[in-house]
N, C-alpha and C. Protein backbone atom coordinates (compact mmCIF):
# COMPACT_ATOMS: atom_id res chain seq x y z
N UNK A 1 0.84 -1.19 0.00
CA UNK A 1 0.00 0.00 0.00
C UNK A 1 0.88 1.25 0.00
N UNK A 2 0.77 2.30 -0.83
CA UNK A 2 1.12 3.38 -0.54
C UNK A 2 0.10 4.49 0.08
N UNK A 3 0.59 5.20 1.02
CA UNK A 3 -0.17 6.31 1.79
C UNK A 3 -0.13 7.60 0.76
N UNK A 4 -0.84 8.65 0.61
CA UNK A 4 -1.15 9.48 0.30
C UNK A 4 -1.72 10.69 1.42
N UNK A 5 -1.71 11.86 1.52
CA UNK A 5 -2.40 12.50 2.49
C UNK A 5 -2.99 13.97 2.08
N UNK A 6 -3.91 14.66 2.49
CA UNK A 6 -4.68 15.18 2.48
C UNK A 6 -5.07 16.29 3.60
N UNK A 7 -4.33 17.39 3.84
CA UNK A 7 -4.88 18.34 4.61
C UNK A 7 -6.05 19.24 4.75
N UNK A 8 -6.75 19.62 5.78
CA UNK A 8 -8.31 20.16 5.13
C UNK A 8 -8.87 20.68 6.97
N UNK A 9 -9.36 21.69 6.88
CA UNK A 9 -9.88 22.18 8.29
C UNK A 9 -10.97 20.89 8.38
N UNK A 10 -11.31 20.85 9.73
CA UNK A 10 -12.02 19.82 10.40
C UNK A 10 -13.69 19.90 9.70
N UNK A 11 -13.79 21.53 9.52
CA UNK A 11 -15.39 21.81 9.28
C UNK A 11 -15.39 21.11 7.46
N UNK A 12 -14.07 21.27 6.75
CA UNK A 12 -14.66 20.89 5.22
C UNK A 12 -14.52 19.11 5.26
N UNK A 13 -13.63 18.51 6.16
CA UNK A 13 -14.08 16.86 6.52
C UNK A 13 -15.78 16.58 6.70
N UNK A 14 -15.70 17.13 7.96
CA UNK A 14 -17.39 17.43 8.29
C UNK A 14 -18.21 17.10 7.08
N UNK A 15 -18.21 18.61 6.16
CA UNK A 15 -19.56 18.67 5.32
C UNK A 15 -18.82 17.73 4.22
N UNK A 16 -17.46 17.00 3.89
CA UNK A 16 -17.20 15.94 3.11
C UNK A 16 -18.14 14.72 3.23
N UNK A 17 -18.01 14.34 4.85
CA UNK A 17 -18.58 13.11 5.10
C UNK A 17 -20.31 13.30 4.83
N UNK A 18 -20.61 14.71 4.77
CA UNK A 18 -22.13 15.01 4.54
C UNK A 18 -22.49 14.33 3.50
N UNK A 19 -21.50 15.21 2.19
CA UNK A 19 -22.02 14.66 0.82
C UNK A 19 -21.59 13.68 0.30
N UNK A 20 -20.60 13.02 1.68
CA UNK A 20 -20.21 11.78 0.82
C UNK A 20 -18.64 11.77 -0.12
N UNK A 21 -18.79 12.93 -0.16
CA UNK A 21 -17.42 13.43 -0.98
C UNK A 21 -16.83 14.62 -0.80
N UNK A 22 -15.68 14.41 -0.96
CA UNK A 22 -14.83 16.15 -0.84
C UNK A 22 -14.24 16.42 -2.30
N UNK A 23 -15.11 17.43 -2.84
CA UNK A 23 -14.65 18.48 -4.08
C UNK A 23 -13.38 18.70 -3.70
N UNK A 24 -12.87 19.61 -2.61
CA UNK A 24 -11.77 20.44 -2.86
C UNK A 24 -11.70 21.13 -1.67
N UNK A 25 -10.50 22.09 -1.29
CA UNK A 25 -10.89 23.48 -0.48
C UNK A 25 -10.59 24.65 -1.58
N UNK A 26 -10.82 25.51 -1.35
CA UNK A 26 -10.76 26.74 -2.35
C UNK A 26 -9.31 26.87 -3.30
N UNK A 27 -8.37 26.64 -2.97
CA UNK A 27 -7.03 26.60 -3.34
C UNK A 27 -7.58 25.21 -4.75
N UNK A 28 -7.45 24.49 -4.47
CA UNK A 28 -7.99 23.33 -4.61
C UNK A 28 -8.95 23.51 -6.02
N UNK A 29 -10.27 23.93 -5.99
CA UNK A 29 -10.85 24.16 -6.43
C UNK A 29 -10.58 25.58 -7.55
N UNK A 30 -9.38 26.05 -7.35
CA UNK A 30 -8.97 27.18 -8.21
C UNK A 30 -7.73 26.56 -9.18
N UNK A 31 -7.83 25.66 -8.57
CA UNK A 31 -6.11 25.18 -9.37
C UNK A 31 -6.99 23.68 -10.21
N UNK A 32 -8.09 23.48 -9.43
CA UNK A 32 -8.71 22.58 -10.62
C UNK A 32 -8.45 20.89 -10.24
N UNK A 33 -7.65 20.92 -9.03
CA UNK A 33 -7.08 19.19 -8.93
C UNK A 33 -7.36 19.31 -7.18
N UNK A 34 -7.55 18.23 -6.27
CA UNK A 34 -7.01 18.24 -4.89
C UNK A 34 -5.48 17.83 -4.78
N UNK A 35 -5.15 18.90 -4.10
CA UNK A 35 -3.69 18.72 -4.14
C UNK A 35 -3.46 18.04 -2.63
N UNK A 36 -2.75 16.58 -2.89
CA UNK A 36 -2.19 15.64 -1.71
C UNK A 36 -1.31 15.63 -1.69
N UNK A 37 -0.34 14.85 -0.88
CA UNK A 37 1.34 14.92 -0.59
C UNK A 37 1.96 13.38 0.23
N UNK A 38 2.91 13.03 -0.47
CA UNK A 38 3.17 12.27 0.19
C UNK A 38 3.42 12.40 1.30
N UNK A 39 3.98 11.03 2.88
CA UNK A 39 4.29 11.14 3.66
C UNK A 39 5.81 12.09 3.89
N UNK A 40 6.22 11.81 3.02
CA UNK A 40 7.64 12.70 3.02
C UNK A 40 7.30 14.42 2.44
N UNK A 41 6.87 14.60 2.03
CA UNK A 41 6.10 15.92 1.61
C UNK A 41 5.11 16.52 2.63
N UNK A 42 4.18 15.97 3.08
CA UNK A 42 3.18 16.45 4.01
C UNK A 42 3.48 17.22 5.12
N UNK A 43 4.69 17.10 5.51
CA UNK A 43 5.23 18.10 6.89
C UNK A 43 5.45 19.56 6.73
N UNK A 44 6.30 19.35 5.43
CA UNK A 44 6.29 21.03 4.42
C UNK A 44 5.22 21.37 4.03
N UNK A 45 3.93 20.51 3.22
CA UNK A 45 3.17 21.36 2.47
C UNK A 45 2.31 21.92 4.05
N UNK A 46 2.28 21.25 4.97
CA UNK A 46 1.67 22.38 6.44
C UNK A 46 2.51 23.25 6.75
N UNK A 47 3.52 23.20 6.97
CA UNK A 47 3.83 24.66 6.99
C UNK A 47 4.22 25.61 6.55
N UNK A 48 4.60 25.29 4.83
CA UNK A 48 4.16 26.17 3.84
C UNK A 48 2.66 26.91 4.03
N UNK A 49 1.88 25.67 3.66
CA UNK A 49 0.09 26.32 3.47
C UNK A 49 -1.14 26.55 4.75
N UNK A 50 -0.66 25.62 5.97
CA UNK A 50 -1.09 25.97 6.75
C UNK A 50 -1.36 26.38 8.05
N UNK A 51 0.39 27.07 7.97
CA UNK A 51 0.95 27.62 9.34
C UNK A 51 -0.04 28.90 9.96
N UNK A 52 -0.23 28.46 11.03
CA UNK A 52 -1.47 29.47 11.89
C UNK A 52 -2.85 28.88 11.35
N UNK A 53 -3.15 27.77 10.91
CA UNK A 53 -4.59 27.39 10.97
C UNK A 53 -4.92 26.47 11.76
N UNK A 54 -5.85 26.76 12.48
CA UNK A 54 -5.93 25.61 13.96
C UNK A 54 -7.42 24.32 13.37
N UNK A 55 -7.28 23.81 13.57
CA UNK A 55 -8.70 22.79 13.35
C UNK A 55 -8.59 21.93 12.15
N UNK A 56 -6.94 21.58 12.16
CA UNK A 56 -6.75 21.00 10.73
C UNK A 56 -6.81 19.10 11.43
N UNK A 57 -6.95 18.49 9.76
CA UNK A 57 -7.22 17.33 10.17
C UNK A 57 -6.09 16.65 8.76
N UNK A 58 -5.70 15.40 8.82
CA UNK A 58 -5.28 14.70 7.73
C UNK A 58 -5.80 13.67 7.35
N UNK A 59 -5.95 13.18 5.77
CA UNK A 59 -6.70 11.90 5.89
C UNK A 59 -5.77 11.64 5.13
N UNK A 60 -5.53 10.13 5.69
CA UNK A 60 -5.17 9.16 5.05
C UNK A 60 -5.47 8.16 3.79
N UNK A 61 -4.39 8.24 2.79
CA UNK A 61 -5.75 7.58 1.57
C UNK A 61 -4.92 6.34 1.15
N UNK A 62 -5.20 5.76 0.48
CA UNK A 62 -4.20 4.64 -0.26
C UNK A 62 -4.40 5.02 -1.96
N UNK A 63 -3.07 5.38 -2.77
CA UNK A 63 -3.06 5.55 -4.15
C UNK A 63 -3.82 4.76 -4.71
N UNK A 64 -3.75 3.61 -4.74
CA UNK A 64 -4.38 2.46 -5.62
C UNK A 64 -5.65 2.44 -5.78
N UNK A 65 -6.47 2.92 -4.39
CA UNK A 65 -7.90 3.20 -4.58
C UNK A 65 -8.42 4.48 -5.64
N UNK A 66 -7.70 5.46 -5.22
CA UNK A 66 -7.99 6.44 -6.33
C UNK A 66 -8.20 6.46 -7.58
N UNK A 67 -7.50 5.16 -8.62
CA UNK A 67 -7.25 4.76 -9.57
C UNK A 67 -6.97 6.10 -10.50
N UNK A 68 -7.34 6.23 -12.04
CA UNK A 68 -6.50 6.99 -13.19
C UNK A 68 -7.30 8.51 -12.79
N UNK A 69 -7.89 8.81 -11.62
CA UNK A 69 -7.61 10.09 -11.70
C UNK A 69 -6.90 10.95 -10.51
N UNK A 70 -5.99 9.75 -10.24
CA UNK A 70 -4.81 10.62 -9.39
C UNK A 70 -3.73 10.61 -10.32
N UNK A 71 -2.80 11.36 -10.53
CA UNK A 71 -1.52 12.20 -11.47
C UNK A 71 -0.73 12.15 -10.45
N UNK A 72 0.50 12.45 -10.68
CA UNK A 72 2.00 12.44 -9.84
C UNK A 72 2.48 13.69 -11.24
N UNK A 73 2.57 15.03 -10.42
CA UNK A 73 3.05 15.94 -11.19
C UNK A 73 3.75 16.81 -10.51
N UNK A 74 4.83 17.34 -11.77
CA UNK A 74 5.93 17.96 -10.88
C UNK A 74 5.52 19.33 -10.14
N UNK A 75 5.83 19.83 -9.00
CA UNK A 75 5.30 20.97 -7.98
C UNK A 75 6.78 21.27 -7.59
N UNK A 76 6.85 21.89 -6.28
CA UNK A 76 7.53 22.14 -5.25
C UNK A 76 9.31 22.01 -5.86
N UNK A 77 10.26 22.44 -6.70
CA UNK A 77 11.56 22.32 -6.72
C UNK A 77 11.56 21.25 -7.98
N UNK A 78 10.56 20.36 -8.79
CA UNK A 78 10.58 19.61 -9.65
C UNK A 78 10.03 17.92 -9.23
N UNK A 79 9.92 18.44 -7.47
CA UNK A 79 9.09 16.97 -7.39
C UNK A 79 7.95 16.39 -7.61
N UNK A 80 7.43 15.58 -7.09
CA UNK A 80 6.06 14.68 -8.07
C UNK A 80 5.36 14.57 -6.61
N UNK A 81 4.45 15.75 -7.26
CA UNK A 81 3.16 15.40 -5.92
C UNK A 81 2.32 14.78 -6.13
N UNK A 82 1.01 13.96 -5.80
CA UNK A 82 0.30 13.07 -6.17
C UNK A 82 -1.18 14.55 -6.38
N UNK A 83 -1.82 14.47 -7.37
CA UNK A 83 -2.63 15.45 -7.68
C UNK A 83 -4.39 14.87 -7.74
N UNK A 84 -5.34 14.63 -7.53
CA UNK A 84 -6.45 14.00 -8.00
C UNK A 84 -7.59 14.68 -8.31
N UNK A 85 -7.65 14.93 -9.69
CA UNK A 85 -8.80 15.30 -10.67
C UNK A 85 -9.88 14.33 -10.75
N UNK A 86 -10.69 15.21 -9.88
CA UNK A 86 -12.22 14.64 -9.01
C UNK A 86 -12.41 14.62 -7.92
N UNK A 87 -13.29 14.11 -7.34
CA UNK A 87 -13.72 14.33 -6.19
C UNK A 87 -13.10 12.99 -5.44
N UNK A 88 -13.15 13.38 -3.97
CA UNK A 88 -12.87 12.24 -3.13
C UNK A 88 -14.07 11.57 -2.41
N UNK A 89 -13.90 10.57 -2.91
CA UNK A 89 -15.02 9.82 -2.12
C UNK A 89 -14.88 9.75 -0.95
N UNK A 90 -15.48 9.61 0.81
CA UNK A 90 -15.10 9.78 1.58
C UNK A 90 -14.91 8.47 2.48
N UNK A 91 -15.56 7.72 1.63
CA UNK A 91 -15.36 5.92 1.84
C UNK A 91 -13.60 5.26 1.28
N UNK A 92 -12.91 6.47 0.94
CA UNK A 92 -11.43 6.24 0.53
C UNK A 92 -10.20 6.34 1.61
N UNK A 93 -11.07 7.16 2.74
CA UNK A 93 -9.81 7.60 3.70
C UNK A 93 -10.07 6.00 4.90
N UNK A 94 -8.68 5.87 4.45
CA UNK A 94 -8.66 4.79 5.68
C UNK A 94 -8.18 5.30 7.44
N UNK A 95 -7.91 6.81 7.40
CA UNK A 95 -7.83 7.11 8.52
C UNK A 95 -7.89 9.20 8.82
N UNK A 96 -8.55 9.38 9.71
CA UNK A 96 -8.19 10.84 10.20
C UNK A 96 -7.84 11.00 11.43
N UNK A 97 -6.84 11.39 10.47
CA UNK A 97 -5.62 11.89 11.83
C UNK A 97 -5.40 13.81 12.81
N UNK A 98 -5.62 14.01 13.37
CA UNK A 98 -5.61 15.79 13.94
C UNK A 98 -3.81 16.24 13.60
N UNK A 99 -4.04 17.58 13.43
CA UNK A 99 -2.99 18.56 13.25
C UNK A 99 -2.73 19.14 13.84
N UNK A 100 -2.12 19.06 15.59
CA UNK A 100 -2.05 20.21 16.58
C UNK A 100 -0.78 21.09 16.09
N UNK A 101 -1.30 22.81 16.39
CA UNK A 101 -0.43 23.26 16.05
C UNK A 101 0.99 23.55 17.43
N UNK A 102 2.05 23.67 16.64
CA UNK A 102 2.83 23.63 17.25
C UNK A 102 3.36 25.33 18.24
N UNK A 103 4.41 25.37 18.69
CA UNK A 103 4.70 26.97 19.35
C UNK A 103 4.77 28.11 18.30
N UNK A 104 5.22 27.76 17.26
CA UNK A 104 5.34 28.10 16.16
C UNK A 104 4.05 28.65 15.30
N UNK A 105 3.32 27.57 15.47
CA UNK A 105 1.64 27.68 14.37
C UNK A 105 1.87 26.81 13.37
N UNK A 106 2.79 25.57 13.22
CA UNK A 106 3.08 24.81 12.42
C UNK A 106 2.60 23.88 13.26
N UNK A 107 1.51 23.13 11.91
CA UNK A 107 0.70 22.20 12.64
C UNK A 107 1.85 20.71 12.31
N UNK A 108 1.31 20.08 13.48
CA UNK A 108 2.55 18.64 13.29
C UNK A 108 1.88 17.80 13.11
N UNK A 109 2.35 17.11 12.11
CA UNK A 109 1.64 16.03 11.67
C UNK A 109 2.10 14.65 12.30
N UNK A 110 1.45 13.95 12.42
CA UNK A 110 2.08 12.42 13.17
C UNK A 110 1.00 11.17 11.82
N UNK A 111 2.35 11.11 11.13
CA UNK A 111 1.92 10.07 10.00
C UNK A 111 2.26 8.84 10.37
């Protein structure tokens, strides 16, 4: 299995599990793909994108479920982030994990 992950305030999990699916968050939805990160990636893309946001959550996904509309495209310095054009089903996350933030406002992730 490979892990995949997924940052997102607690309230857009919430109304995910409402509809069943998560579109996007606004970033997300402007750039046209949900942008995920690997385990080795995921520590930076929080505190790049979401240093000082409190109520964050991570989900855990497995690539393989996603099938052909997750992409691995180059981002960040030329590396290959995992990208997925469509929605997430919410029957995909095999786990949510919390983001406490740190002294800093860098939320820590424990993958």
């Amino acid at each position: 299995m490979t892990a995949i992950y997924k940052i997102l305030t607690r309230g857009e999990w919430r109304q995910a599990q409402q509809q069943g699916q998560f579109t996007g968050s606004a970033v997300d939805l402007k750039d046209g793909f949900i942008h995920l990160s690997t385990a080795a990636q995921a520590q930076e893309t929080a505190q790049k994108h979401f240093r000082d946001q409190g109520d964050l959550v991570v989900l855990e996904l497995e690539t393989e479920a996603l099938g052909p509309a997750l992409r691995w495209e180059p981002s960040r310095g030329g590396a290959l982030f995992p990208h997925l054009y469509g929605p997430l089903a919410t029957g995909h996350v095999l786990r949510v994990l919390d983001a406490p933030l740190d002294a800093e406002g860098i939320p820590r992730l424990s993958l």
